[in-house]
Protein backbone atom coordinates (compact mmCIF):
# COMPACT_ATOMS: atom_id res chain seq x y z
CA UNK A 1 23.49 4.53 15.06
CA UNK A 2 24.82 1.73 12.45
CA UNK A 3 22.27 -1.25 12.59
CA UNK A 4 19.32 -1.10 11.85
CA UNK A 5 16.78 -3.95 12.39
CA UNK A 6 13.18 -3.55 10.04
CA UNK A 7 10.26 -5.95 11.26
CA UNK A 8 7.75 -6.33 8.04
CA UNK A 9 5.35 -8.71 6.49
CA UNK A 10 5.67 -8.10 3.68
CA UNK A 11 8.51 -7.06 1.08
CA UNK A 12 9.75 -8.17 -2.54
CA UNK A 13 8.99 -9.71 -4.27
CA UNK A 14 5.62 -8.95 -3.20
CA UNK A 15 4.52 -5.24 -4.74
CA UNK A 16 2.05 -4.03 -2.28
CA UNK A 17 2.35 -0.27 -0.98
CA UNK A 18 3.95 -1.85 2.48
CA UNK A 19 6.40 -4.15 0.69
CA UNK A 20 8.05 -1.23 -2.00
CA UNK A 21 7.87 1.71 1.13
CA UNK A 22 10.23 -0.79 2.85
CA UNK A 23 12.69 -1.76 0.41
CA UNK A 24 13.06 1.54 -1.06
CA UNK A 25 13.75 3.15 2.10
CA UNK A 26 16.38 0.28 3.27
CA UNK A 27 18.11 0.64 0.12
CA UNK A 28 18.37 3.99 0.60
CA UNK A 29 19.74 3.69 4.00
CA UNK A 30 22.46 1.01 2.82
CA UNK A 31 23.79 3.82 -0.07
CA UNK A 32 24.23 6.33 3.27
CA UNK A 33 26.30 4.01 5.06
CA UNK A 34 23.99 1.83 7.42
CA UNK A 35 23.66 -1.59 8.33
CA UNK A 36 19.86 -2.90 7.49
CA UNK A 37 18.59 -5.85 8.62
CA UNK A 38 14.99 -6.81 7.29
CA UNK A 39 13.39 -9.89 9.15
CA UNK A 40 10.14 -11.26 6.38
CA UNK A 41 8.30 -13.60 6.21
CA UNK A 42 8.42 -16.26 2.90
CA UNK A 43 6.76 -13.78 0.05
CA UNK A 44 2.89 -14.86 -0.39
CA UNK A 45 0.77 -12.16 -0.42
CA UNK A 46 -2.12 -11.70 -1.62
CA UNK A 47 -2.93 -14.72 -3.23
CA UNK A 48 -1.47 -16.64 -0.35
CA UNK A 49 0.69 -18.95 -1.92
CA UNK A 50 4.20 -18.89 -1.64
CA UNK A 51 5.42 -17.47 -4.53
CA UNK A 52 7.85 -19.79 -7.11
CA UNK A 53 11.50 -19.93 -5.65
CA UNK A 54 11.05 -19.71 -2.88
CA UNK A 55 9.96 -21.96 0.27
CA UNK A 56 8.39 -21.45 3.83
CA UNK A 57 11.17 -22.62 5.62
CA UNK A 58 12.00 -22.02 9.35
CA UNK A 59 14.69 -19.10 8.41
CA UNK A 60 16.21 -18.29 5.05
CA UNK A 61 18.45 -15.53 4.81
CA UNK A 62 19.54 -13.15 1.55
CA UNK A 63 21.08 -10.33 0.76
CA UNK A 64 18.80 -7.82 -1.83
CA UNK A 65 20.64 -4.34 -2.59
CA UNK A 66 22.81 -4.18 0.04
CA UNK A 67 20.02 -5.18 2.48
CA UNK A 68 20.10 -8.10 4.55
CA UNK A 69 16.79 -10.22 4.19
CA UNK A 70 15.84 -12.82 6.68
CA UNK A 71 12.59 -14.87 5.84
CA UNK A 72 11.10 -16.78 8.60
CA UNK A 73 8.28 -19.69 8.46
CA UNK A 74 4.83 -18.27 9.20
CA UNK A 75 1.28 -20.41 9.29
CA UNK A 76 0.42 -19.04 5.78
CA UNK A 77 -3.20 -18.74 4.43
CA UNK A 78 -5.67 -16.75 1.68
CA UNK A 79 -6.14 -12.97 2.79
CA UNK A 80 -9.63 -14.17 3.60
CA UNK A 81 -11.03 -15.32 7.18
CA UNK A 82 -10.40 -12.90 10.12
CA UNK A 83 -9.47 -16.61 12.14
CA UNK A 84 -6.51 -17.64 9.75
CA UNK A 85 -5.31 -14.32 8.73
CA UNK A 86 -4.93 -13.75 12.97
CA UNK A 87 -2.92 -17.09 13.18
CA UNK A 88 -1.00 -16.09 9.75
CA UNK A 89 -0.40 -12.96 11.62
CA UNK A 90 0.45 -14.30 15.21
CA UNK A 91 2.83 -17.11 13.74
CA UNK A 92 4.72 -14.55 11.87
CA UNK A 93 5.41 -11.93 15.08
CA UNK A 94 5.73 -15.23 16.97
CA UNK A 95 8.83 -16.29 14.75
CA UNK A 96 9.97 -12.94 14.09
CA UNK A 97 10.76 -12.16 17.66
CA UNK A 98 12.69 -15.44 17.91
CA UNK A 99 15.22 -14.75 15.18
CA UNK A 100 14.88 -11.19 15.79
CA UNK A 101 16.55 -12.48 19.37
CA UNK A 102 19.93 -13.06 17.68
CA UNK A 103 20.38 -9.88 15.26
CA UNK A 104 22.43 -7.20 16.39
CA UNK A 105 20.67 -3.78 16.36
CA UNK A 106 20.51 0.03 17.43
CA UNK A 107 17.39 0.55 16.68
CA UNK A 108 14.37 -1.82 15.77
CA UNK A 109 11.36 -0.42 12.95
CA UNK A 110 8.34 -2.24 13.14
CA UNK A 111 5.81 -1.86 10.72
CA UNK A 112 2.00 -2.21 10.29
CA UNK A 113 -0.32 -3.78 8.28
CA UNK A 114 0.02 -6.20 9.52
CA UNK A 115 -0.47 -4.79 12.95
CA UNK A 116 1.05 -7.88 14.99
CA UNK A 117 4.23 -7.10 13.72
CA UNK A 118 4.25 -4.17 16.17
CA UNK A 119 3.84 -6.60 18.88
CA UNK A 120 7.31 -7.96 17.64
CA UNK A 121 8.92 -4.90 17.66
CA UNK A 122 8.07 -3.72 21.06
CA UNK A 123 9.11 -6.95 22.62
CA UNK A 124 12.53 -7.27 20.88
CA UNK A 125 12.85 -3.35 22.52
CA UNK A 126 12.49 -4.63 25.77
CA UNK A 127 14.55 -8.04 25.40
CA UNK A 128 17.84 -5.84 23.53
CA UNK A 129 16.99 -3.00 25.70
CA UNK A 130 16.92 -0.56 21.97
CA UNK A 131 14.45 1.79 21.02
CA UNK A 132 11.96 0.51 18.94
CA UNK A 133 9.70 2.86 15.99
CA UNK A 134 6.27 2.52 15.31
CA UNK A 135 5.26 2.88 11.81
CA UNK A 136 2.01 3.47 10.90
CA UNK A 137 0.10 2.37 7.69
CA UNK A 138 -2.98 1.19 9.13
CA UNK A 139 -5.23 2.27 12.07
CA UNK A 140 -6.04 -1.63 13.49
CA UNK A 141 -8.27 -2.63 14.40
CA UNK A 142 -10.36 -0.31 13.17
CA UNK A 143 -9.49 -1.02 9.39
CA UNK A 144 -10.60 -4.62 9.87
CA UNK A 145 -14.12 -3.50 11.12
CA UNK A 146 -13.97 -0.84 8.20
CA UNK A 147 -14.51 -4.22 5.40
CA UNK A 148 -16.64 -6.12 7.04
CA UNK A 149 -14.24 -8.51 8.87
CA UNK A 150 -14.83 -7.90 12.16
CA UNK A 151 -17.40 -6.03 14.09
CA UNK A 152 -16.79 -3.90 17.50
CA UNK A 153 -17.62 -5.63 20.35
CA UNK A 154 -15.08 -6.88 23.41
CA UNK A 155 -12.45 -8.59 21.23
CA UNK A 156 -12.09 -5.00 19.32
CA UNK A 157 -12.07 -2.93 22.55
CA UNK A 158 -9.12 -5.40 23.96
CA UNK A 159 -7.54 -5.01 20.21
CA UNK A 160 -7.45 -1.12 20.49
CA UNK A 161 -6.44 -1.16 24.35
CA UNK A 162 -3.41 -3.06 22.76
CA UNK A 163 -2.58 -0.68 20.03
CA UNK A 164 -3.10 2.08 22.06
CA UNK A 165 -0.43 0.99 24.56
CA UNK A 166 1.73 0.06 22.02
CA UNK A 167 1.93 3.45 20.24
CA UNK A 168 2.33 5.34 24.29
CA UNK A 169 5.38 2.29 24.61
CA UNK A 170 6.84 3.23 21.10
CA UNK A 171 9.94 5.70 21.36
CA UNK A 172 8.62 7.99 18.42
CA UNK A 173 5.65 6.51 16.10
CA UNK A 174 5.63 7.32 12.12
CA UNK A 175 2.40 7.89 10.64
CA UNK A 176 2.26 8.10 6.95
CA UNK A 177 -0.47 10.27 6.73
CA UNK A 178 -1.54 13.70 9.30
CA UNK A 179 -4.92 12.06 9.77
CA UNK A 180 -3.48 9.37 11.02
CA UNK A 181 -1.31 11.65 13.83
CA UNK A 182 -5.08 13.51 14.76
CA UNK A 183 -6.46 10.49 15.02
CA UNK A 184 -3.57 9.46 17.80
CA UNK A 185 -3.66 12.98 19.50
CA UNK A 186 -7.49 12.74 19.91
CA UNK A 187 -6.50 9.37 21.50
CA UNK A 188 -4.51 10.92 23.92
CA UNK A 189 -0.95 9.81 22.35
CA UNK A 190 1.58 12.54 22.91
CA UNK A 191 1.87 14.76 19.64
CA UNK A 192 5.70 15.23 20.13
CA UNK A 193 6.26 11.74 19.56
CA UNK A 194 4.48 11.56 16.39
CA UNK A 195 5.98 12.60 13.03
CA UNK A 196 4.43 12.14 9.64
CA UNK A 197 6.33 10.47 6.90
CA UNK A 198 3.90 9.89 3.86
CA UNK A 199 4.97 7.53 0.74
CA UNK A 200 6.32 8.20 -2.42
CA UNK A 201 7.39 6.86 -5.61
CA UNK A 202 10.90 5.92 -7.06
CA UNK A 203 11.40 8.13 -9.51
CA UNK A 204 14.15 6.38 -11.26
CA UNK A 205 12.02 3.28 -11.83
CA UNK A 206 8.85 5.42 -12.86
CA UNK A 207 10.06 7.51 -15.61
CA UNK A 208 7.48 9.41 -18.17
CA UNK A 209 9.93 7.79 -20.84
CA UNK A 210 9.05 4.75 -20.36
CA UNK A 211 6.82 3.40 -23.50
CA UNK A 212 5.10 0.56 -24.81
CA UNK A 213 2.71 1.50 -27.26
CA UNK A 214 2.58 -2.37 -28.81
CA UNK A 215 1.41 -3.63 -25.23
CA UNK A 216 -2.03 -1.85 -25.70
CA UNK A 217 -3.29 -4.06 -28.69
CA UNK A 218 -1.69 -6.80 -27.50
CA UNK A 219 -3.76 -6.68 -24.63
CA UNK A 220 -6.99 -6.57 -27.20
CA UNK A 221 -8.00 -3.00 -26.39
CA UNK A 222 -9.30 -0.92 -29.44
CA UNK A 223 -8.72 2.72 -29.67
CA UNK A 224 -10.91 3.46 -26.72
CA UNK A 225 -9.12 5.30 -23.76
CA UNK A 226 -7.78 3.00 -20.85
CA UNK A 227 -8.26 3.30 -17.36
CA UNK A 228 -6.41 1.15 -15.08
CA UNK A 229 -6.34 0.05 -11.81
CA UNK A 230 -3.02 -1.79 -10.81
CA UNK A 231 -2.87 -3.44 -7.47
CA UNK A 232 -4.40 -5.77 -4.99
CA UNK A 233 -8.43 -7.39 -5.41
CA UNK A 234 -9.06 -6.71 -1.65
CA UNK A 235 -12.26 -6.57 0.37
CA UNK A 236 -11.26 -2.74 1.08
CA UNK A 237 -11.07 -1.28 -2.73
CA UNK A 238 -14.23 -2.11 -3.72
CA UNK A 239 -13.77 -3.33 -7.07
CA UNK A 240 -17.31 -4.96 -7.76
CA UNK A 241 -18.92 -1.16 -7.21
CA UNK A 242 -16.74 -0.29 -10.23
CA UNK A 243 -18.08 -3.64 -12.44
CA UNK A 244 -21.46 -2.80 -11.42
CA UNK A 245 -21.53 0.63 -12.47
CA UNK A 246 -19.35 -0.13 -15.95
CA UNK A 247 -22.65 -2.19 -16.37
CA UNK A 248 -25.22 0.24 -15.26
CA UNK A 249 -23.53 3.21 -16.51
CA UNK A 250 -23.22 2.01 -19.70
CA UNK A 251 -19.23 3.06 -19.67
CA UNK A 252 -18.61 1.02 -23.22
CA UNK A 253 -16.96 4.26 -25.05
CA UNK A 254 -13.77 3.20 -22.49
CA UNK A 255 -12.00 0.10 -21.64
CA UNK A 256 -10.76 -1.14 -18.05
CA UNK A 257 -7.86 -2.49 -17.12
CA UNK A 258 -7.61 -4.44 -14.17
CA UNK A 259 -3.94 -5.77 -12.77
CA UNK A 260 -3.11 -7.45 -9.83
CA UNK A 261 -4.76 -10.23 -7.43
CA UNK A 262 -6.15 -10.88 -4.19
CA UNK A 263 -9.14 -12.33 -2.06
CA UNK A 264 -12.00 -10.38 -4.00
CA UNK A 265 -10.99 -11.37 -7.61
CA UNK A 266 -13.11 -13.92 -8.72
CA UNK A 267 -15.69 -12.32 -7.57
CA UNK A 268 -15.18 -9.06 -9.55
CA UNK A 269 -14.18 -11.32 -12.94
CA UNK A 270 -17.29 -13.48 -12.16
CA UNK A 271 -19.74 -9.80 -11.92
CA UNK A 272 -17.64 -8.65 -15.25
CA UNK A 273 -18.80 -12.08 -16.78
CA UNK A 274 -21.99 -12.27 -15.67
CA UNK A 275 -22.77 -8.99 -17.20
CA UNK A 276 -21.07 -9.86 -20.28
CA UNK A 277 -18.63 -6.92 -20.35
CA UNK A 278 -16.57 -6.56 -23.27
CA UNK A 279 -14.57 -3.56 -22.61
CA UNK A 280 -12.95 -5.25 -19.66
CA UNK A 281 -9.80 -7.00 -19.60
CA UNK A 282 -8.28 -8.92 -16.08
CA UNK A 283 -4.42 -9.28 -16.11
CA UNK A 284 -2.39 -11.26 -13.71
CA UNK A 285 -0.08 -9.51 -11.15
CA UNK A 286 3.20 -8.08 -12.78
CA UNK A 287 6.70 -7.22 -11.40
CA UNK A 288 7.11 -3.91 -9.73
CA UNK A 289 9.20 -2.79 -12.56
CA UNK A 290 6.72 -4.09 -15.19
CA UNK A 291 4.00 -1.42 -13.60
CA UNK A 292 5.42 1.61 -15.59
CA UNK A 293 5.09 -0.28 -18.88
CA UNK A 294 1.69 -0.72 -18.01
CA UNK A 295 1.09 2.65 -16.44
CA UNK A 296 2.33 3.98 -20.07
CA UNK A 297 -0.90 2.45 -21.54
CA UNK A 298 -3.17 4.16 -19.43
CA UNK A 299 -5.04 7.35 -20.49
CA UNK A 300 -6.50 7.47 -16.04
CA UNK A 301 -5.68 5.84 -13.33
CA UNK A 302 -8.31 4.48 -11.45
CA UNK A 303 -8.36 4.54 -7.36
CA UNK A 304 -11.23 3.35 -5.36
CA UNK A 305 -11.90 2.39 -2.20
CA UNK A 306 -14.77 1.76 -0.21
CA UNK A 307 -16.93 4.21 1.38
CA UNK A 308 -15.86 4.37 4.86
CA UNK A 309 -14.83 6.94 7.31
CA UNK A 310 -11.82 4.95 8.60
CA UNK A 311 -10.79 5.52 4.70
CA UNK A 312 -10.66 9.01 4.78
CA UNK A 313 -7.72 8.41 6.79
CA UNK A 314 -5.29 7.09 4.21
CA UNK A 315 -3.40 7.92 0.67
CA UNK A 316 -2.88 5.36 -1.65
CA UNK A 317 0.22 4.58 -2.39
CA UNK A 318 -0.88 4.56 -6.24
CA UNK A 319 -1.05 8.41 -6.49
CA UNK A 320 2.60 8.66 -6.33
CA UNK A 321 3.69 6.35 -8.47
CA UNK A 322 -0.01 7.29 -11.02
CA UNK A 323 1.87 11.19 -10.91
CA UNK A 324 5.26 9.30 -11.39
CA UNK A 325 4.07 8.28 -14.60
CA UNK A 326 2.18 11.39 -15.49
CA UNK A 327 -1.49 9.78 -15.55
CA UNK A 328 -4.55 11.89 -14.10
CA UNK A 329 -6.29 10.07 -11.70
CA UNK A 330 -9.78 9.33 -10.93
CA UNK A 331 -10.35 8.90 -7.36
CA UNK A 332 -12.69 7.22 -4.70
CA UNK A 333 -11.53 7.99 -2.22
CA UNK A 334 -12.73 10.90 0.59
CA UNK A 335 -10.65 12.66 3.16
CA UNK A 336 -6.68 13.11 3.15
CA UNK A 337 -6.10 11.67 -0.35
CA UNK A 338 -8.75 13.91 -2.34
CA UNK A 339 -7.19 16.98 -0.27
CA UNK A 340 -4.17 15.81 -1.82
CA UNK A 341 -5.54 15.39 -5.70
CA UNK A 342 -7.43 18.35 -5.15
CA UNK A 343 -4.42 20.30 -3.49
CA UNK A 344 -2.03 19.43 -6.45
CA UNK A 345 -4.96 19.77 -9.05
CA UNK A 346 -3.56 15.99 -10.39
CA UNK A 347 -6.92 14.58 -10.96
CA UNK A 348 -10.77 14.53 -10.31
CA UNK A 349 -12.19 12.70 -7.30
CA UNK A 350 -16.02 10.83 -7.03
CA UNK A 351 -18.17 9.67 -4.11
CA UNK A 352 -17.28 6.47 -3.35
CA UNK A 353 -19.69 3.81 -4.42
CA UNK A 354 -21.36 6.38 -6.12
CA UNK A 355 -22.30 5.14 -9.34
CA UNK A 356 -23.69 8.34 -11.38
CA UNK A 357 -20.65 10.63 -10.01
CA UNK A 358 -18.42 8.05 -10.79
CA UNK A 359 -19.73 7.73 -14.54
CA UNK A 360 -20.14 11.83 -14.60
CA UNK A 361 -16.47 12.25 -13.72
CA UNK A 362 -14.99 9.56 -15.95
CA UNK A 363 -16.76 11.37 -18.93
CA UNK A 364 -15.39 14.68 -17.99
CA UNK A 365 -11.66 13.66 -17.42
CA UNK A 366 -12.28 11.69 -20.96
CA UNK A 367 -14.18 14.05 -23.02
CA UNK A 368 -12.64 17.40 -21.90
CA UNK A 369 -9.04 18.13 -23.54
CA UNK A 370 -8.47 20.99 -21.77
CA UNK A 371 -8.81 19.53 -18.12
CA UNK A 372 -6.93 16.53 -18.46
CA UNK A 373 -3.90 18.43 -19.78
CA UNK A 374 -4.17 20.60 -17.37
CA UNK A 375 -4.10 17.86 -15.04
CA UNK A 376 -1.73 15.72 -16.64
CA UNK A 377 0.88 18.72 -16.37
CA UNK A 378 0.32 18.94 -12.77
CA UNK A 379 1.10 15.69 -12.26
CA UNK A 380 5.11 15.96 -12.01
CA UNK A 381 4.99 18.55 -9.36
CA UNK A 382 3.20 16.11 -6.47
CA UNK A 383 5.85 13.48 -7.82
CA UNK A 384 8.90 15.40 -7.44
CA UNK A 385 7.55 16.76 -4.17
CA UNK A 386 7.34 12.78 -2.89
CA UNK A 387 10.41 11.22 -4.20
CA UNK A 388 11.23 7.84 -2.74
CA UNK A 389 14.71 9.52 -1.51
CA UNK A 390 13.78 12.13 0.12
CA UNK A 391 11.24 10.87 2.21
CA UNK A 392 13.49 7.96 3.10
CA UNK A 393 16.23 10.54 4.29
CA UNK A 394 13.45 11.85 6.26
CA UNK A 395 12.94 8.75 8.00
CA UNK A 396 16.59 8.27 8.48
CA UNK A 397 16.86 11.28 10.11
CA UNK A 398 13.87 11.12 12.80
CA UNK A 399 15.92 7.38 13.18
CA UNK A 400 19.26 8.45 14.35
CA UNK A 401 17.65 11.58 16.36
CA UNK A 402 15.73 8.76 17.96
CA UNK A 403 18.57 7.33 19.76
């Protein structure tokens, strides 16, 4: 195996969990000698507006890092609106497939969210006659009903007849959590195919060295502690549960740092205003290699996501690269990614939406010395045990032995 051919949605300079997990691992895979092909789409996401350089043009082709990048046009739109976001979605495997016609490959990667991309992948399989790889970042439909943006009904059972069949088509499918392979075995998907690859974090980009102690009061925070959240505003991370219980709580011997856009934004900075929150600042997305310097300001990072069983499904990208930096966490999240905090002892977790646990474990990761050092120390295990490389050697391997 040489040629590799990646199907994704989204990648830099985009810095959502999907976009880094891709471009890591394909630069990895150039440094050992293969050829990596990465068909995108023209970088947009969340906000939904194609971001400054660069244009939504019917095929534009780079090379980042060794990697080959080809960006095709795609019906673009706000990550809001389960009607555009389906076209946005449809457009892009559409075009995708059509390039992806006249690319050279051993093996094609697909990867979801978005979930149509998958569609992509197993039709280029069948038109090159190549194996084709599932991987798995989001159980769709189901995540979509999870938020609120669909409900089940018989456009969700033809959905998950679809996803099923594509994960029995798929020559091995990569999870990147185990819940996510139970989930397929209770389906009825055979285990053998199904190997878990979870994320990461570059360890050479977040480095505990990294410092910027000038950034904190030029943001306008005080001496207070800081807890951050870094990443996207979405309708599944329930950000306005954490504004409203800042406000009820009374959480003013802290301030909150929130970085990073996306389709629930104004309303959380319109709840922060309306309460007249003080301890609150809102900071535009950054580079991914500006998120350390930020990270270095933090005293926890903040994690939430709604309360849903579908949730207890997935890890958060964010630990890794939180545990990169050496930050204890606060989480909200239940299932596989408190087993991992709790497993590694790297932070401590809270019912989500759960306004009085979240307040009673902020105080005790801020107010108890002892714990959060203990924490804090823990923190560089779980991040040497996920470096970037090694899990995209990993991949590579389960790639080639694919063949």
């Amino acid at each position: 195996m040489n040629k590799i051919l990646f199907i994704t949605d989204n990648f830099p300079p985009e810095v959502n969990a999907p976009a880094t997990r891709t471009y890591e691992h394909a630069k990895e895979w150039v440094k050992l000698g293969l050829d990596v092909t990465i068909i995108t789409c023209a970088p947009n996401f969340p906000q939904g507006k194609v971001y400054k350089g660069y244009k939504n043009k019917f095929r534009e082709t780079e090379v980042v890092d060794g990697i080959k990048v080809i960006r095709v046009w795609s019906y673009i739109t706000t990550n809001a609106g389960f009607v555009k976001r389906t076209l946005d979605y449809l457009s892009f495997a559409f075009m995708a497939t059509l390039h992806g016609l006249f690319e050279k490959a051993d093996i094609i990667v697909a990867t979801s969210p978005q979930f149509f991309t998958t569609w992509c992948g197993y039709t280029l399989s069948i038109l090159k006659r190549r194996p084709w790889v599932f991987e798995l970042r989001d159980l769709w439909p189901e995540s979509i009903v999870s938020v609120g943006a669909m409900g089940k009904g018989k456009l969700y059972d033809f959905l998950e007849r679809i996803e099923l069949f594509l994960y029995k088509k798929a020559t091995i499918v990569i999870p990147n959590t185990d819940a996510f392979k139970e989930n397929l075995i209770k389906r009825a998907i055979d285990p053998a195919k199904i190997h878990v690859i979870q994320n990461g974090a570059n360890l050479e980009l977040f480095d505990t060295s990294v410092r910027c102690k000038g950034l904190k009061k030029d943001m306008g925070f005080d001496d207070r502690p800081v807890v951050g959240y870094i990443g996207t505003h979405g309708m599944a991370h329930g950000l306005d549960f954490i504004i409203e219980s800042i406000n009820s709580e009374n959480l003013d011997y802290a301030n909150f740092l929130f970085i990073g856009d996306g389709a629930e934004k104004e309303k959380v900075m319109s709840l922060a205003k309306k309460y007249e929150l003080k301890n609150i600042v809102f900071h535009d997305p950054i580079p991914k290699e500006e998120i350390p310097k930020y990270l270095s300001i933090v005293d926890v990072s903040l994690i939430p996501l709604k309360k849903s069983d579908t949730f207890k499904t997935v890890i958060p990208s964010k630990i890794y690269e939180t545990c990169a930096m050496n930050k204890p966490i606060l989480l909200g999240v239940e299932g596989e990614a408190k087993k991992l905090i709790d497993k590694y002892e790297v932070g401590l977790c809270f019912e989500p939406e759960n306004a009085d646990d979240f307040a009673h474990k902020l105080n005790r990761l801020l107010t108890n010395s002892a714990l959060y050092s203990k924490l804090e120390k823990n923190t560089a295990k779980l991040a040497s045990d996920f470096d970037r490389k090694v899990m995209a050697k990993k991949m590579l391997d389960l790639l080639i032995k694919s063949q």
